[in-house]
Protein backbone atom coordinates (compact mmCIF):
# COMPACT_ATOMS: atom_id res chain seq x y z
CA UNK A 1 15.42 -8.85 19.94
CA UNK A 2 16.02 -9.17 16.59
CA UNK A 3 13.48 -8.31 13.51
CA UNK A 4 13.48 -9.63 9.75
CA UNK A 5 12.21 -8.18 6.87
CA UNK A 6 11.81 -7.43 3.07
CA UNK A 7 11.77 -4.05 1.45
CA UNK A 8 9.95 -4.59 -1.83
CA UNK A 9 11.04 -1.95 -4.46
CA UNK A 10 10.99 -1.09 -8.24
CA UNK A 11 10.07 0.87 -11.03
CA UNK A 12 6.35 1.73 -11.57
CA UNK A 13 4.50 -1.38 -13.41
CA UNK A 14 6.93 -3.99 -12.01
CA UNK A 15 4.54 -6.13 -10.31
CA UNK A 16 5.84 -5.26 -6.55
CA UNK A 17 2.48 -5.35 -5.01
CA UNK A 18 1.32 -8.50 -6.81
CA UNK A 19 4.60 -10.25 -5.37
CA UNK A 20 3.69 -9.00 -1.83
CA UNK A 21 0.68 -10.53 -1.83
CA UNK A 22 2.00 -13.92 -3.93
CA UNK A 23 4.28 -13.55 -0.68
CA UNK A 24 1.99 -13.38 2.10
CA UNK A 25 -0.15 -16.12 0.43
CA UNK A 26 2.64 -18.27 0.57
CA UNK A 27 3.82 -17.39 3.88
CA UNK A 28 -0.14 -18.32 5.41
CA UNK A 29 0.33 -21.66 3.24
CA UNK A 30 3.23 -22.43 5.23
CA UNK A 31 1.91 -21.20 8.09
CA UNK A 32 4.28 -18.53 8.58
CA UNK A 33 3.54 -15.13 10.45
CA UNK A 34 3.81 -11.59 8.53
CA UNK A 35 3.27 -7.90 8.86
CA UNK A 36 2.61 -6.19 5.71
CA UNK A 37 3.55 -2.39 5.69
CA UNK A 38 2.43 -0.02 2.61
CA UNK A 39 4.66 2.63 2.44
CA UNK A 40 3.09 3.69 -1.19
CA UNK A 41 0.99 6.84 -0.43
CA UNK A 42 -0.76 6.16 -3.96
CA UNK A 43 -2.02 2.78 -3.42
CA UNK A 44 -5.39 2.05 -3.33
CA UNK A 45 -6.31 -1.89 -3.98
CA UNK A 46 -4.42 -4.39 -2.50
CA UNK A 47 -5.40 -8.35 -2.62
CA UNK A 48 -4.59 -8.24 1.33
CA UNK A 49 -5.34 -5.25 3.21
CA UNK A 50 -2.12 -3.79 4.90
CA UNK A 51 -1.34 -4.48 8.69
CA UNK A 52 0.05 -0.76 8.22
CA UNK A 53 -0.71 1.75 5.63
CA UNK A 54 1.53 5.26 4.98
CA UNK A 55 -1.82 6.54 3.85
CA UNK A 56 -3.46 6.80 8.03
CA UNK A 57 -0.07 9.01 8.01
CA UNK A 58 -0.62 10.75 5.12
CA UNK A 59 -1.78 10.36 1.36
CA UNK A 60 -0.40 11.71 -2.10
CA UNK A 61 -3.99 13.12 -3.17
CA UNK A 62 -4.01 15.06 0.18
CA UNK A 63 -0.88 16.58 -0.42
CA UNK A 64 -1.12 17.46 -4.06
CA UNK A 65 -4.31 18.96 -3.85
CA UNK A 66 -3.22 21.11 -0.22
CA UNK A 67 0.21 21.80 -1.19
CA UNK A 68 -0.57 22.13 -4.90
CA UNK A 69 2.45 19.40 -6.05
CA UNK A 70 2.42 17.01 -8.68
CA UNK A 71 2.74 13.44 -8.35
CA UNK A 72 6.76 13.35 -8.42
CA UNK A 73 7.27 16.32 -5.71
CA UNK A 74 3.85 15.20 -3.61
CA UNK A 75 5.43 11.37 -3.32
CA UNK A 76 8.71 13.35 -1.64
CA UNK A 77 7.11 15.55 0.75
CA UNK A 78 5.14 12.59 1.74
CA UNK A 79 8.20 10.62 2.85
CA UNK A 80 9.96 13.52 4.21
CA UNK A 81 6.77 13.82 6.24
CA UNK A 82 7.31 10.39 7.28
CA UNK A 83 11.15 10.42 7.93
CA UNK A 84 9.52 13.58 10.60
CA UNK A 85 7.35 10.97 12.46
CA UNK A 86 9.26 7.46 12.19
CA UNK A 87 7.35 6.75 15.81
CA UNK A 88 3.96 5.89 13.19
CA UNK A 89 6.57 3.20 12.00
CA UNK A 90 8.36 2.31 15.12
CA UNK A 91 5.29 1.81 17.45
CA UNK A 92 3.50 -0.77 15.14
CA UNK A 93 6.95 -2.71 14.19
CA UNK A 94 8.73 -2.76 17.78
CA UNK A 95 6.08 -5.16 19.38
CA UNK A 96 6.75 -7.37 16.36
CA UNK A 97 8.91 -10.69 17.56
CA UNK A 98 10.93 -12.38 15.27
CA UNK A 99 8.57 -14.50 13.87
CA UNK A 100 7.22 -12.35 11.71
CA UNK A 101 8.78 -11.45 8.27
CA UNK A 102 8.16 -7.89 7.47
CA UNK A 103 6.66 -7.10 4.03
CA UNK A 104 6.90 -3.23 2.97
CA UNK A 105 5.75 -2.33 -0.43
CA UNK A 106 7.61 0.98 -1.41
CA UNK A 107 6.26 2.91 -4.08
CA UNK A 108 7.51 3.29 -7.86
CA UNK A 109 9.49 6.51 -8.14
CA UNK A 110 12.81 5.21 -8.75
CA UNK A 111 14.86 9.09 -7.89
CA UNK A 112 14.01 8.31 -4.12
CA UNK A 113 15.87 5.26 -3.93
CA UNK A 114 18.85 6.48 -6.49
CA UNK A 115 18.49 10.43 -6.51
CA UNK A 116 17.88 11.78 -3.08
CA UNK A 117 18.51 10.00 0.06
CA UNK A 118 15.07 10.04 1.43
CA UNK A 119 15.08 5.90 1.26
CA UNK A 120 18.19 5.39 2.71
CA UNK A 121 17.91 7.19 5.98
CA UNK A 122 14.29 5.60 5.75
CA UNK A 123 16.74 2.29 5.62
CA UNK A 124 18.75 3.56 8.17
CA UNK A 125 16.22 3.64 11.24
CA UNK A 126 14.74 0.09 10.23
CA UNK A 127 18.08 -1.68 10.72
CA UNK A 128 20.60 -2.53 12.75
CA UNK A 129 22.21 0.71 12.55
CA UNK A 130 18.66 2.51 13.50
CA UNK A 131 16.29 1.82 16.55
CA UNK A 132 13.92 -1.00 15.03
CA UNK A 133 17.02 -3.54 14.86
CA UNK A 134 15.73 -5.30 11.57
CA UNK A 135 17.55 -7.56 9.85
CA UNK A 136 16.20 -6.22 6.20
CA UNK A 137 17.60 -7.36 2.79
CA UNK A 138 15.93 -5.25 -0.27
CA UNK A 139 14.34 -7.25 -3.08
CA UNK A 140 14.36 -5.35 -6.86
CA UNK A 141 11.75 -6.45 -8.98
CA UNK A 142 12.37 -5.37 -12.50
CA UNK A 143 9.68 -6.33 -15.52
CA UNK A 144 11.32 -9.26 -17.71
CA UNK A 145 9.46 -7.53 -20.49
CA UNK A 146 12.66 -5.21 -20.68
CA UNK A 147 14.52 -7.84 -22.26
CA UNK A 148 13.03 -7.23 -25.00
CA UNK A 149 14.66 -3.79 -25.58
CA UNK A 150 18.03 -3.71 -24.68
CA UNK A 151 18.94 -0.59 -23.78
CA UNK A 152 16.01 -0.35 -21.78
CA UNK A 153 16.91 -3.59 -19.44
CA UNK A 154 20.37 -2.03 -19.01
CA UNK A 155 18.57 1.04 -17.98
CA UNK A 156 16.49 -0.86 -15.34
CA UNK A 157 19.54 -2.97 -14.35
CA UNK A 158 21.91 0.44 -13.81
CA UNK A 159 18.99 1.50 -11.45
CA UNK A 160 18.85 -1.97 -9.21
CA UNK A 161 22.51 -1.25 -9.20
CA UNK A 162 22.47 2.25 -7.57
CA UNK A 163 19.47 1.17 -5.36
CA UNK A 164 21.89 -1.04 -3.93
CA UNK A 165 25.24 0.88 -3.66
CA UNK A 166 22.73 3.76 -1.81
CA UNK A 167 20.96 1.43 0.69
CA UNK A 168 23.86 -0.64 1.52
CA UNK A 169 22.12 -3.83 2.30
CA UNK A 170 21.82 -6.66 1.31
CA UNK A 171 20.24 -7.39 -2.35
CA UNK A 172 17.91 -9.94 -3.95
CA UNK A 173 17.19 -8.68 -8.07
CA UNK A 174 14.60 -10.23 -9.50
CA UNK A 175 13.13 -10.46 -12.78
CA UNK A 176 9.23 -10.79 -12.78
CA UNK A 177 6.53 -11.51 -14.79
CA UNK A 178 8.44 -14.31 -16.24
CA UNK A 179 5.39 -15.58 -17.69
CA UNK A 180 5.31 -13.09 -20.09
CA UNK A 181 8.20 -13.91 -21.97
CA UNK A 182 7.69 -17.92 -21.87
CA UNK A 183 8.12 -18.96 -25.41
CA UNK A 184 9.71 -15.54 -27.06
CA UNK A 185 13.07 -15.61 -25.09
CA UNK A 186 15.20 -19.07 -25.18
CA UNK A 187 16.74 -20.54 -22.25
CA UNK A 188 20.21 -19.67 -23.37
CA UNK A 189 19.19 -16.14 -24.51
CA UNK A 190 17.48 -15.58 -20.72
CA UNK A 191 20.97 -16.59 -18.86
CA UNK A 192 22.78 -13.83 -20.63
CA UNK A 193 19.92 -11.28 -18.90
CA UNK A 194 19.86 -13.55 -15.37
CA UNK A 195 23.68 -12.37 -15.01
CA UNK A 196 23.94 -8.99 -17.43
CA UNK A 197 26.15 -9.78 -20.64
CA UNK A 198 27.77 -6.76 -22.22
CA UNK A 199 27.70 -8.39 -25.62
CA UNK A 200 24.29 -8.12 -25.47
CA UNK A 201 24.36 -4.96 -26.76
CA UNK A 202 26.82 -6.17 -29.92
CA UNK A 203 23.86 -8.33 -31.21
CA UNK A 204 20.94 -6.26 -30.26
CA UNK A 205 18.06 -7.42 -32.89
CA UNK A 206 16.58 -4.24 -32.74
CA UNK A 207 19.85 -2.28 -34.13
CA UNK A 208 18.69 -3.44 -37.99
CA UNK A 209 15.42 -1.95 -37.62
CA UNK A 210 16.90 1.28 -35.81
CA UNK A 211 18.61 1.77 -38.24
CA UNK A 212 16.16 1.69 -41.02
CA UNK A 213 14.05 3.72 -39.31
CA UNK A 214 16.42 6.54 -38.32
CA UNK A 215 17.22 6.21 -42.09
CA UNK A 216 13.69 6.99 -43.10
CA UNK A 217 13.24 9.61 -39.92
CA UNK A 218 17.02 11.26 -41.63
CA UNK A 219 14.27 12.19 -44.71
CA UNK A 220 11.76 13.76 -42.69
CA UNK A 221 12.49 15.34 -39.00
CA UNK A 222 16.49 14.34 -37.92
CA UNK A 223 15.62 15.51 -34.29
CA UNK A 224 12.62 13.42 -33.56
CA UNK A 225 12.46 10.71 -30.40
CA UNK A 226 13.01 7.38 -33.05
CA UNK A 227 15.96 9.45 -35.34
CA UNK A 228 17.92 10.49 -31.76
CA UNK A 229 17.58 6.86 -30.02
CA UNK A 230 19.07 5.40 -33.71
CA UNK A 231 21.90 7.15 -33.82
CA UNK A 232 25.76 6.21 -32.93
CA UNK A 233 25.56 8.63 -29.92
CA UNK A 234 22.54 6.36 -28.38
CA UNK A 235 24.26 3.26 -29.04
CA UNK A 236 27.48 4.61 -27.44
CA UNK A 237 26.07 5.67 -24.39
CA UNK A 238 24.04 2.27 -24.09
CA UNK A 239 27.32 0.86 -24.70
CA UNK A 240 28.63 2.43 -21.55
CA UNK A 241 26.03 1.77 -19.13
CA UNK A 242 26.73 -1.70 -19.94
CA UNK A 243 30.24 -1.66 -19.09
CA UNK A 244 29.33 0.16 -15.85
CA UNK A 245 27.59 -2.45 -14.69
CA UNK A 246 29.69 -5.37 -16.11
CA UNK A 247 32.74 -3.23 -14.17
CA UNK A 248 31.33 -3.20 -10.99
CA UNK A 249 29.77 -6.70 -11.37
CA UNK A 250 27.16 -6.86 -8.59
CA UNK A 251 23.24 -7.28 -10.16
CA UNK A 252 22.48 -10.73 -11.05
CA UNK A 253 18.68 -11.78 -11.11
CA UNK A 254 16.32 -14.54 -10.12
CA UNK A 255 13.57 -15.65 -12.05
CA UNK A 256 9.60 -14.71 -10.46
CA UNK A 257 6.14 -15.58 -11.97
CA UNK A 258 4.00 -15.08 -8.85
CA UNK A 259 1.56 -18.09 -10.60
CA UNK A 260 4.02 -20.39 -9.74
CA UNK A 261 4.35 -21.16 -5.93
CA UNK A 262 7.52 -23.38 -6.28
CA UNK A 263 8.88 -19.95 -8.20
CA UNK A 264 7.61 -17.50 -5.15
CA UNK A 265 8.89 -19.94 -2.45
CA UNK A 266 12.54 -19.97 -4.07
CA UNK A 267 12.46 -16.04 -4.00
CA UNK A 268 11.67 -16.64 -0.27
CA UNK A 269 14.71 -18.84 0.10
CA UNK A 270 16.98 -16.45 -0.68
CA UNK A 271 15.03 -13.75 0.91
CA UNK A 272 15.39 -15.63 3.94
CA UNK A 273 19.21 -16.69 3.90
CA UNK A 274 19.65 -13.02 3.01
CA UNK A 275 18.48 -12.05 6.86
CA UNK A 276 19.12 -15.50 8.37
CA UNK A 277 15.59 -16.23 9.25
CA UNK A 278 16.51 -19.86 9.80
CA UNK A 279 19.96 -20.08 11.28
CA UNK A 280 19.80 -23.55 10.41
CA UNK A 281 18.69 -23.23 6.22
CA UNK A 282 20.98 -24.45 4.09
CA UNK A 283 21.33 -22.31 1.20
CA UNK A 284 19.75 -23.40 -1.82
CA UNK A 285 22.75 -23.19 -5.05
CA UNK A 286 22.24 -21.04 -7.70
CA UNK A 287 22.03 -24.08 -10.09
CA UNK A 288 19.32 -25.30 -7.85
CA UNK A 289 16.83 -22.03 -9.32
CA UNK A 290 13.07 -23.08 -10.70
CA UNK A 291 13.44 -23.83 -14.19
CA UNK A 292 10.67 -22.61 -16.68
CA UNK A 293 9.89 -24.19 -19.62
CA UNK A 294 10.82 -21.32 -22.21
CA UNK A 295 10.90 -22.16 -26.05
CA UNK A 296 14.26 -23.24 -26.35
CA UNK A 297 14.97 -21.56 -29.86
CA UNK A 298 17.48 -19.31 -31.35
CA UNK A 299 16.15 -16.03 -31.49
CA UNK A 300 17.18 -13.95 -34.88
């Protein structure tokens, strides 16, 4: 019998949790059934409590303060712990029928999803390929506020894309927190981020004032953090991320502000064609997305 779920992942801050629970509200508004699974052994509030929590298994302030790790190499040992007793996973999820969508909030250290391959034989045993036969599609929430620096959004948008080359399933990218750039970033400006546009990095507005301060930081320390991330070198190597990711050409991202249900409930749409919840859905267009009312202004 078949399974279908979401693995919810992302860098620290990107609102993963919040969209979980924006998820299961709208799931119990539609009357749908859902198992949420916490596989963050740091998290401590949660809007609705977890049907399973990593932290009855084990818990990062247990760990650092017995095995004397920091937060990085604690988060590790506490999913290589897990990966050692996948039955705490497999007896709660293999009851499950296939009316339930599977919600699993991962935690925020990006290296275990495109460093080490603790995630993806994590991935391995919840699939297809493992013994809990789910049909799981990964959804990538990155912060919209990273379009604001653009060598930091290509950043974020080189991890999505090793996340999915190393999990090999299938991929939903998402910027969130929309509502946080609603009036500073026009509509036409915001379609060059949906699908990443090298050129982006030609007319980075930050580049003039870069400059001028690297200029000023020349006159005082050359090595400091503002002088380095100035210089030609920086702008080179941002230069090549981007055309990394333009050359493999396989992150493009969907639009999320969890305030907005019609906005949650078309991330669910594509969640759920992803797995084939409904064999019957038709598959919304891409031209079909939530629009949002953004400022539609040139930007200088």
């Amino acid at each position: 019998m078949s399974k279908f779920g979401v693995l919810v992942m992302g860098p620290a801050g990107a609102g993963k949790t919040t969209f979980c629970s924006a998820l299961i509200q709208h799931l119990r508004l539609n009357k749908r059934s859902c198992f949420y699974v916490n596989l963050d052994p740091a998290a401590e509030e949660f809007a609705y409590e977890p049907d399973l929590d990593i932290k009855e298994l084990v818990s990062l302030e247990d760990v650092m303060e017995e095995m004397g790790l920091g937060p990085n190499g604690g988060l590790i040992y506490c999913f290589e712990f897990l990966l050692e007793n996948l039955d705490f996973l497999s007896d709660a999820i293999d009851p499950l029928t296939e009316e339930y969508l599977i919600i699993i909030d991962m935690p925020g250290q990006i290296e275990l999803y495109t460093h080490i391959p603790i995630v993806p034989a994590l991935v391995k045993h919840l699939t297809r390929s493992g013994a809990l036969n789910i049909n799981l599609c990964a959804t990538y929430l990155l912060e919209s506020t990273f379009v604001v620096d653009r060598a930091k959004y290509f950043a974020g948008t080189l991890s999505a894309m090793s996340a999915m080359i190393m999990l090999e399933v299938p991929h939903v990218n998402v910027l969130s927190k929309m509502d946080l750039v609603k009036g500073s970033v026009s509509k036409k400006d915001m379609k060059r981020f949906l699908d990443p546009d090298i050129s982006l990095m030609d007319d980075d507005p930050t580049d003039s004032q870069a400059a001028l301060a690297s200029a000023h930081d020349k006159l005082t320390d050359p090595s400091s953090t503002d002088s380095v991330m100035a210089g030609g070198s920086f702008k080179r190597l941002n230069k090549a991320v981007a055309q990394l990711i333009d050359d493999f050409s396989m992150v493009s991202y969907l639009q999320l502000d969890v305030q907005n249900e019609d906005s949650v409930g078309a991330i669910l749409s594509y969640i759920d064609d992803m797995i084939q919840f409904h064999e019957a859905q038709e598959p919304k267009e891409p031209n079909d997305e939530i629009e949002y009312d953004y400022q539609d202004q040139e930007m200088g």
